[in-house]
N, C-alpha and C. Protein backbone atom coordinates (compact mmCIF):
# COMPACT_ATOMS: atom_id res chain seq x y z
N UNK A 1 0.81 -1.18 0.00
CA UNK A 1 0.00 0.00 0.00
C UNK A 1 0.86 1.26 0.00
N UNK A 2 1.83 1.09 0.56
CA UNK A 2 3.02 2.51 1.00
C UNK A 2 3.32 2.32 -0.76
N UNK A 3 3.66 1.85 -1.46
CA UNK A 3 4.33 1.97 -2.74
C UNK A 3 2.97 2.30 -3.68
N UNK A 4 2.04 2.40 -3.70
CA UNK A 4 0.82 2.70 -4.35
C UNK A 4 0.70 4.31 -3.83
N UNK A 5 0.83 4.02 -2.51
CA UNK A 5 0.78 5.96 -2.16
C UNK A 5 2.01 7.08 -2.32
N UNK A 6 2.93 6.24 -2.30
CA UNK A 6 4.45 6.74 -2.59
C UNK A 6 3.86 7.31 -4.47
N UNK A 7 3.52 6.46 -4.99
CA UNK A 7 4.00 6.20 -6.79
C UNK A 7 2.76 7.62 -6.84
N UNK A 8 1.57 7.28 -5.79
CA UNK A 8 0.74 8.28 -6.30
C UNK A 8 1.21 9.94 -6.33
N UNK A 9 1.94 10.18 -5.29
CA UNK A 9 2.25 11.16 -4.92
C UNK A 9 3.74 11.44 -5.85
N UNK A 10 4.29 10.72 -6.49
CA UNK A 10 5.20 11.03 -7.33
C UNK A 10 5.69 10.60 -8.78
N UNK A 11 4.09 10.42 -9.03
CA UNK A 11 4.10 9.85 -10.56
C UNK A 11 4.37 11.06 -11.62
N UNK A 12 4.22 12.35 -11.42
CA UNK A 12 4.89 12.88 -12.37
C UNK A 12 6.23 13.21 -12.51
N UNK A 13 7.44 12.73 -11.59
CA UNK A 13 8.96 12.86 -11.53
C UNK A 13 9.15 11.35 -12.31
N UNK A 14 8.28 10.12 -11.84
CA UNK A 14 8.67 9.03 -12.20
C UNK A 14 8.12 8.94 -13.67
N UNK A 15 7.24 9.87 -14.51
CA UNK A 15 6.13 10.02 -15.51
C UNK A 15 7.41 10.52 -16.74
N UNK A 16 8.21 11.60 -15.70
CA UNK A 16 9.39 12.48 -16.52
C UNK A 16 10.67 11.33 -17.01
N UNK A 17 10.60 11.08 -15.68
CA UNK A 17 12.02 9.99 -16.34
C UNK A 17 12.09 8.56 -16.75
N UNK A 18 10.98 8.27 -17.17
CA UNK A 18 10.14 7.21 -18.17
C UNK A 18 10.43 8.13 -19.65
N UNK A 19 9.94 8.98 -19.67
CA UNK A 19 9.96 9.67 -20.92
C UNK A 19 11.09 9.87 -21.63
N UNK A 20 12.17 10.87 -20.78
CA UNK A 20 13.45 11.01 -20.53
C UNK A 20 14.10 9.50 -21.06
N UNK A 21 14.21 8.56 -20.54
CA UNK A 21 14.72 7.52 -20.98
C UNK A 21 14.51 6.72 -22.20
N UNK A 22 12.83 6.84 -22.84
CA UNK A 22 12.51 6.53 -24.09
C UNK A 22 12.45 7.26 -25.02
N UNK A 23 12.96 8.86 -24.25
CA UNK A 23 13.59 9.44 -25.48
C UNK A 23 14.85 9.43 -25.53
N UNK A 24 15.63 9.13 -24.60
CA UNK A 24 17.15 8.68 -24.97
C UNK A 24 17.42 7.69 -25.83
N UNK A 25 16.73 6.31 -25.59
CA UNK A 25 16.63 5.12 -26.28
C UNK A 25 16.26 5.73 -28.13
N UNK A 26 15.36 6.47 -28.34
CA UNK A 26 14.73 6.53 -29.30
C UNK A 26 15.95 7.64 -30.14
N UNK A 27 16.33 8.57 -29.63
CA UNK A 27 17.66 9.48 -29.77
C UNK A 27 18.81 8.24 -30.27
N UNK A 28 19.11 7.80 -29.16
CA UNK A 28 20.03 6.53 -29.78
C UNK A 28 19.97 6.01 -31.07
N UNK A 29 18.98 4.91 -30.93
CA UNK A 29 18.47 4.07 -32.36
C UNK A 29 18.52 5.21 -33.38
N UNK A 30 18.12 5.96 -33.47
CA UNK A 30 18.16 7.45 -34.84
C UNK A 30 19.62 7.66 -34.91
N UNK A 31 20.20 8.44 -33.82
CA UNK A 31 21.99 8.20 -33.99
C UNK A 31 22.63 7.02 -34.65
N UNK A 32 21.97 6.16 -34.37
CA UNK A 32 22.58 4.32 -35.00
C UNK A 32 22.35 4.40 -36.43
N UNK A 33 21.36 4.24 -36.34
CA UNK A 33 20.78 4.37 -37.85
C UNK A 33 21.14 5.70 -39.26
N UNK A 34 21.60 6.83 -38.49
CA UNK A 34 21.98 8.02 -39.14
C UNK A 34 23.65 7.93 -39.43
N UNK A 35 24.11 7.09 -38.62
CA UNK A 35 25.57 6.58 -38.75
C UNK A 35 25.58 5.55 -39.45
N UNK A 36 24.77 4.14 -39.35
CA UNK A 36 24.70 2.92 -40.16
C UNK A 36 24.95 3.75 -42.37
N UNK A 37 23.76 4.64 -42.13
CA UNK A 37 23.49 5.46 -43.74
C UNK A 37 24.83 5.90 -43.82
N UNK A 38 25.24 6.84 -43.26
CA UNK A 38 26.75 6.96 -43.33
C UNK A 38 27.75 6.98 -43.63
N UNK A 39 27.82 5.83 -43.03
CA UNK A 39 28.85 4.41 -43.66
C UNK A 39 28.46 3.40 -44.53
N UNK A 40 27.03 3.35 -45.30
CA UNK A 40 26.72 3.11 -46.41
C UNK A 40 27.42 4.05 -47.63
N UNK A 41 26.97 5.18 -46.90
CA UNK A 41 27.34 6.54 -48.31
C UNK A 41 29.01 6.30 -48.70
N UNK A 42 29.53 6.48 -47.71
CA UNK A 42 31.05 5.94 -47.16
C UNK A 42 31.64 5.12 -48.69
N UNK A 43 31.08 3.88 -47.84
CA UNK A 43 31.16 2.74 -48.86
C UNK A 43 31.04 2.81 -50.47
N UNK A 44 29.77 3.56 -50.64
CA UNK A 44 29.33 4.31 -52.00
C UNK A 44 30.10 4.52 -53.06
N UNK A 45 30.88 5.84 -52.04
CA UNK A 45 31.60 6.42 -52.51
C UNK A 45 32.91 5.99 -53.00
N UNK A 46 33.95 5.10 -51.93
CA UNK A 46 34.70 4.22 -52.25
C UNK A 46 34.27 2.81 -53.28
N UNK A 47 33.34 2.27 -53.01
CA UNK A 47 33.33 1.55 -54.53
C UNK A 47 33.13 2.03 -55.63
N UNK A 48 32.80 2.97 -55.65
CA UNK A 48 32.06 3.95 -57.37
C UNK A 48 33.78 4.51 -57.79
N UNK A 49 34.17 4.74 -56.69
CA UNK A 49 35.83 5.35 -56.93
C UNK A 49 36.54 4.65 -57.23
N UNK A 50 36.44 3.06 -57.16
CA UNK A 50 37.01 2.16 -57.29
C UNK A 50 36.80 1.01 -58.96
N UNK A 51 35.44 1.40 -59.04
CA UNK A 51 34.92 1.17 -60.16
C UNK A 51 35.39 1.90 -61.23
N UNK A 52 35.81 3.30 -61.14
CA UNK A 52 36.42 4.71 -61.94
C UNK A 52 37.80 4.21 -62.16
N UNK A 53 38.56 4.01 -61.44
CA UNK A 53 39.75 3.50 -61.42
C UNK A 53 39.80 2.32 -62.09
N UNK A 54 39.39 1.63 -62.20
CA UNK A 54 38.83 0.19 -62.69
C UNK A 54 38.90 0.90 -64.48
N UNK A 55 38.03 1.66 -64.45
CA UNK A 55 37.73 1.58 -66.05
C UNK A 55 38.67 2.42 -66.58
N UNK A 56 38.92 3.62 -65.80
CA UNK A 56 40.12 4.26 -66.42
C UNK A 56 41.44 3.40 -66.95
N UNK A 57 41.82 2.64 -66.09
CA UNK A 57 43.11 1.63 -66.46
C UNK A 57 42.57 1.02 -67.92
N UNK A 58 41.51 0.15 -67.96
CA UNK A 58 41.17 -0.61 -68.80
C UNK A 58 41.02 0.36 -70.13
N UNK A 59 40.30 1.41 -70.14
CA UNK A 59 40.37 2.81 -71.48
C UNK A 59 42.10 2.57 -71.63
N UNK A 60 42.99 2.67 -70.92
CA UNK A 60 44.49 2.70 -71.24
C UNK A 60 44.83 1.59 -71.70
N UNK A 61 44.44 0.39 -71.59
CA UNK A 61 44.86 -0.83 -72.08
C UNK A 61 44.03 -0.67 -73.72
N UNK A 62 42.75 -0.21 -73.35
CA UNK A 62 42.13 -0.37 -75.11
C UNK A 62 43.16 0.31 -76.08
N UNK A 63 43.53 1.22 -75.35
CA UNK A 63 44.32 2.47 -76.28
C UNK A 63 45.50 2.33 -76.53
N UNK A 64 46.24 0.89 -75.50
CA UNK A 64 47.16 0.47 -75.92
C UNK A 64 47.29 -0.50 -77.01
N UNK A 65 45.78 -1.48 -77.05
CA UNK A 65 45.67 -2.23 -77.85
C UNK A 65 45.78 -1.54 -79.10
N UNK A 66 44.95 -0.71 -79.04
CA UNK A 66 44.65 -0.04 -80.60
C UNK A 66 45.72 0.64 -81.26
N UNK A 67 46.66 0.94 -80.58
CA UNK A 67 48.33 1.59 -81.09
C UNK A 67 48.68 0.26 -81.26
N UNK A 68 48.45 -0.96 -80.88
CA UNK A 68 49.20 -1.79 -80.99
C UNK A 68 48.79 -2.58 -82.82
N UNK A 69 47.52 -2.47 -82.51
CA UNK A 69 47.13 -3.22 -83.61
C UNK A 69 47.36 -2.62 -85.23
N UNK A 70 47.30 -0.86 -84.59
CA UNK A 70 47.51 0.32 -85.95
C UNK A 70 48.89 -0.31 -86.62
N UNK A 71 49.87 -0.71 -85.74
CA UNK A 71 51.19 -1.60 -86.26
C UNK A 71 50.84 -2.86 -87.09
N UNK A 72 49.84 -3.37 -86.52
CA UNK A 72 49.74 -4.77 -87.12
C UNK A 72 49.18 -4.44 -88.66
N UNK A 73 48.18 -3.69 -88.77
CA UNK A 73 47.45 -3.24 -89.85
C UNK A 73 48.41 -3.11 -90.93
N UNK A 74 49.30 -1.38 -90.33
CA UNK A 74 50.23 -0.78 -91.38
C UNK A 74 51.47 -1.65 -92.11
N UNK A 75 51.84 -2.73 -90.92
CA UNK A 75 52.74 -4.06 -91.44
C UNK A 75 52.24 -4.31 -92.41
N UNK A 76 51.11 -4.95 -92.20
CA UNK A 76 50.00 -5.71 -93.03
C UNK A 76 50.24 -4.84 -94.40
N UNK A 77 49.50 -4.10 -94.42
CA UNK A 77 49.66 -2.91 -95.71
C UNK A 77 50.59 -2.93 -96.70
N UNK A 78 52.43 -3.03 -95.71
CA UNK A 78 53.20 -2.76 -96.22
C UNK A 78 53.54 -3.73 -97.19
N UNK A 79 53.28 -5.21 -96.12
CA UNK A 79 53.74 -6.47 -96.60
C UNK A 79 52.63 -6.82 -98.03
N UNK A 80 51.55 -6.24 -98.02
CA UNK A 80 50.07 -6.85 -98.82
C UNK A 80 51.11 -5.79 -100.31
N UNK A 81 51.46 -5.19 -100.03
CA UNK A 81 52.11 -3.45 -100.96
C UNK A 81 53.44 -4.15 -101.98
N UNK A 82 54.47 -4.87 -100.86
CA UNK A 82 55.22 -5.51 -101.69
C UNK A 82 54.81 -6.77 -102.23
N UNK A 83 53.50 -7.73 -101.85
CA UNK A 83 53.41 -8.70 -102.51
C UNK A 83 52.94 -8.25 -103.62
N UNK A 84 51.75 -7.64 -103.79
CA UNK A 84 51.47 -7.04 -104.86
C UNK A 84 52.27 -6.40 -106.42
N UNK A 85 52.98 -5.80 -105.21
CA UNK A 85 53.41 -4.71 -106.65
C UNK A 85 54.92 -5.44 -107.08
N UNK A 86 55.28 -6.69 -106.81
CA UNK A 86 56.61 -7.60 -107.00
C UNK A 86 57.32 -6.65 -106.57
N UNK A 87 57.90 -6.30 -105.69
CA UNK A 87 58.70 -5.32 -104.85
C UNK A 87 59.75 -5.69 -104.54
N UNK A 88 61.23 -5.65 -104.56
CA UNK A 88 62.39 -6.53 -104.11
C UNK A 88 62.24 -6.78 -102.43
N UNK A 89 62.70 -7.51 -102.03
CA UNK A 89 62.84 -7.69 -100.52
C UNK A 89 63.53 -6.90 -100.15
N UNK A 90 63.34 -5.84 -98.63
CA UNK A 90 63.92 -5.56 -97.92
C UNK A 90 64.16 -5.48 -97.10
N UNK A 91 65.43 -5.56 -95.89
CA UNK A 91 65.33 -6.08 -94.61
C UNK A 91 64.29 -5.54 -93.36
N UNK A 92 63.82 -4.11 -93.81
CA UNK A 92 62.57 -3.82 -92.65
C UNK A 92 61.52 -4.27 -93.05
N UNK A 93 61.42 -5.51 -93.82
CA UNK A 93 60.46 -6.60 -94.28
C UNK A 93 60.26 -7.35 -92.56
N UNK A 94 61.54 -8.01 -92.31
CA UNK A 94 61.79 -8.99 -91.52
C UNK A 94 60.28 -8.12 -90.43
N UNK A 95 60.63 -6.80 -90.31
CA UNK A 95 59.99 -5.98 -88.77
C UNK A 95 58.50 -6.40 -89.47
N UNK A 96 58.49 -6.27 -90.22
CA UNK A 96 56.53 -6.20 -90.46
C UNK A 96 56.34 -7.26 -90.90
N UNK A 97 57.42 -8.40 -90.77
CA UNK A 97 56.33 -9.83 -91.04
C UNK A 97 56.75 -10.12 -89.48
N UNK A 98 57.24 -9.84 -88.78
CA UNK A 98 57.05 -10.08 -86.87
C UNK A 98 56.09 -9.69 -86.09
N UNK A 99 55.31 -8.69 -87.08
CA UNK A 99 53.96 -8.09 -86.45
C UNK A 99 52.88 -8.69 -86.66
N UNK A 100 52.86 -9.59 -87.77
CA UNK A 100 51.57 -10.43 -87.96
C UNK A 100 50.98 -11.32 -87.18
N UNK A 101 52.05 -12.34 -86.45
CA UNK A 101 51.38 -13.03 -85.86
C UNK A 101 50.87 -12.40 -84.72
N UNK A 102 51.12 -11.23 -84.27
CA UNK A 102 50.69 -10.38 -83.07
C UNK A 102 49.19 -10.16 -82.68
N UNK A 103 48.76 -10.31 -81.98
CA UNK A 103 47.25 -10.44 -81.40
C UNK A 103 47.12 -9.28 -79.81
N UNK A 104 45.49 -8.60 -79.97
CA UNK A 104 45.88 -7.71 -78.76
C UNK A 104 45.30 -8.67 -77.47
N UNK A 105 45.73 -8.26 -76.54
CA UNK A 105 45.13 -8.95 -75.32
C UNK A 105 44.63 -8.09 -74.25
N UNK A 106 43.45 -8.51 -73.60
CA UNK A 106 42.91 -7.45 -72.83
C UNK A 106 42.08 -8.35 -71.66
N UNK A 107 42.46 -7.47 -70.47
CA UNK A 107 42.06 -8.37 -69.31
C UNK A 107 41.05 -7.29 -68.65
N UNK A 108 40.10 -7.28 -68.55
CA UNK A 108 39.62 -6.29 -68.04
C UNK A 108 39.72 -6.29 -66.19
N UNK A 109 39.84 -5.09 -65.79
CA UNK A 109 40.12 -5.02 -64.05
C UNK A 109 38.86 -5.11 -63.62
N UNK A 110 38.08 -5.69 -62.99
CA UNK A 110 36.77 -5.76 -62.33
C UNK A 110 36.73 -5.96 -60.72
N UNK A 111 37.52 -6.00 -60.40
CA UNK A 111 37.50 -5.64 -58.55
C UNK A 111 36.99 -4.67 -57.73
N UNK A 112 36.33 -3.60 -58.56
CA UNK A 112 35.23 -2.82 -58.11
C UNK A 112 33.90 -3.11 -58.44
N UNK A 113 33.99 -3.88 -59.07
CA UNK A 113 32.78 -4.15 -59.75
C UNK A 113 32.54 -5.72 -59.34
N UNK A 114 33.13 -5.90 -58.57
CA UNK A 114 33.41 -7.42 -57.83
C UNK A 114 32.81 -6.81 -56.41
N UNK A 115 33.43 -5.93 -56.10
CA UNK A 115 33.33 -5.80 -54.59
C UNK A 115 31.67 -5.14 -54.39
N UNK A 116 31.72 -4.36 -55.68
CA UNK A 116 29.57 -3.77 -55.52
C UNK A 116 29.00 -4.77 -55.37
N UNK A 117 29.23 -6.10 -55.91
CA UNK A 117 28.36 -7.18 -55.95
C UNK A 117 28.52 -7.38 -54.44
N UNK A 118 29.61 -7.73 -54.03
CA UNK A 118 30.07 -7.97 -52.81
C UNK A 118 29.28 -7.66 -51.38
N UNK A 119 28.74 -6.45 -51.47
CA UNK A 119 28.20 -5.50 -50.74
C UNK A 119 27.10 -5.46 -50.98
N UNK A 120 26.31 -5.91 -52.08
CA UNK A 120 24.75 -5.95 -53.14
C UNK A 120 24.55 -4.34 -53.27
N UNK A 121 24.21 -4.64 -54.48
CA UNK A 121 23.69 -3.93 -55.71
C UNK A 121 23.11 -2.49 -55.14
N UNK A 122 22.26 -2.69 -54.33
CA UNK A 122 21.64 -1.73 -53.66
C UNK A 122 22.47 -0.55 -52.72
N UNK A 123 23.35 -0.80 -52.96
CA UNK A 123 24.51 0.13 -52.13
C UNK A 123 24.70 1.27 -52.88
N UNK A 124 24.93 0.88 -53.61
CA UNK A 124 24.95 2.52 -55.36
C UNK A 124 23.00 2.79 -55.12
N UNK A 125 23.16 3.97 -54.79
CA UNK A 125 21.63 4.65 -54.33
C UNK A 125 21.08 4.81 -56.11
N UNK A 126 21.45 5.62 -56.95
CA UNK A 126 21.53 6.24 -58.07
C UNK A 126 21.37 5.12 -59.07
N UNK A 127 20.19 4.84 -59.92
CA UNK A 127 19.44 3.68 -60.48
C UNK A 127 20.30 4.24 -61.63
N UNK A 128 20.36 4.73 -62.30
CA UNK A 128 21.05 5.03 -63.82
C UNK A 128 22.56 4.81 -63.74
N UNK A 129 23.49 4.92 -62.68
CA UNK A 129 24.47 4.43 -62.77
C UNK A 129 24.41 3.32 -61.94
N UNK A 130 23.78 2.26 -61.31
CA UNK A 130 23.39 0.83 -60.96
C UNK A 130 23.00 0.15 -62.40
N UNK A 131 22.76 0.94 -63.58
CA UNK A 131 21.99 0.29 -64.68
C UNK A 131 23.57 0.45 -65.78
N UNK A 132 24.31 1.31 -65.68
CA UNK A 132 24.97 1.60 -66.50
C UNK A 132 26.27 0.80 -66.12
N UNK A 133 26.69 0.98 -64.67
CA UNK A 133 27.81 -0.91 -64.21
C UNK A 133 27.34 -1.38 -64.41
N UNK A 134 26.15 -2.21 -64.77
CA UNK A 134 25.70 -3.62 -64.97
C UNK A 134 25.72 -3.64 -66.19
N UNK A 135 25.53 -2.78 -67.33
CA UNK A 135 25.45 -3.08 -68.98
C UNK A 135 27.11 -2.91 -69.51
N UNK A 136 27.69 -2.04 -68.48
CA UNK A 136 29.18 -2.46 -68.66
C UNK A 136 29.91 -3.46 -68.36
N UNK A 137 29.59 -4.29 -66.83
CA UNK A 137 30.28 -5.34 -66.57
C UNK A 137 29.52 -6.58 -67.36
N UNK A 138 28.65 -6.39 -67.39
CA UNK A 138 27.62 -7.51 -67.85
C UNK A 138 27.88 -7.77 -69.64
N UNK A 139 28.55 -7.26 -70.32
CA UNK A 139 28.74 -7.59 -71.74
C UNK A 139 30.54 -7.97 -71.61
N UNK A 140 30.94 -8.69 -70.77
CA UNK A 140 31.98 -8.44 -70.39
C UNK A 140 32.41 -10.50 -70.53
């Protein structure tokens, strides 16, 4: 009975720090959650940066291929030039029949595009570039 008349007589201090406490709790979980997003964005940002890096290298390898192959072609040319036209042999023959058997090779870097998967898809917020890594890695 003393704790029924006690609580009566001081249910609005005990009313306050009920409140007080489930708004701390509720403060918390929002802090958690406003930090969890965060360190999503975080993440975001470092794989999309990582993905950039990714393709930039690989643009340098195409561009190496394609200087590479402009050799193979112009060999080609040269060598198609003297069969044609009965041309005497000459020794920078030897250089442009070494280019023929030459083939380009290309490895593409995908370890950003490894690691989005990694993390799922849904981590890149932005649907047009979630659509535009996937039609790039995906013809791959």
């Amino acid at each position: 009975m003393k704790i029924v008349h006690h609580l009566k007589r001081e249910w609005i201090r005990y009313g306050f720090e009920t409140l007080a406490v489930v708004i701390g709790i509720l403060a918390a979980l929002a802090l958690d959650n406003w930090n969890e997003v965060r360190k999503d964005r975080i993440l975001e940002i470092d794989i999309l940066a990582e993905i950039k890096e990714n393709l930039i290298q690989d643009l340098k390898d195409h561009n190496e291929n394609i200087y590479f192959l402009n050799h193979v072609v112009r060999s080609s040319g040269i060598i198609l030039d003297h069969l044609n036209n009965d041309l005497p042999y000459q020794d920078s023959l030897a250089t442009h029949f070494s280019w023929l058997p030459m083939t380009a090779n290309f490895d593409a870097i995908n370890s950003g595009y490894e690691l989005w998967l990694s993390e799922g898809v849904n981590i890149i917020t932005n649907d047009s570039i979630r659509i535009k890594i996937s039609s790039i890695y995906g013809q791959q």
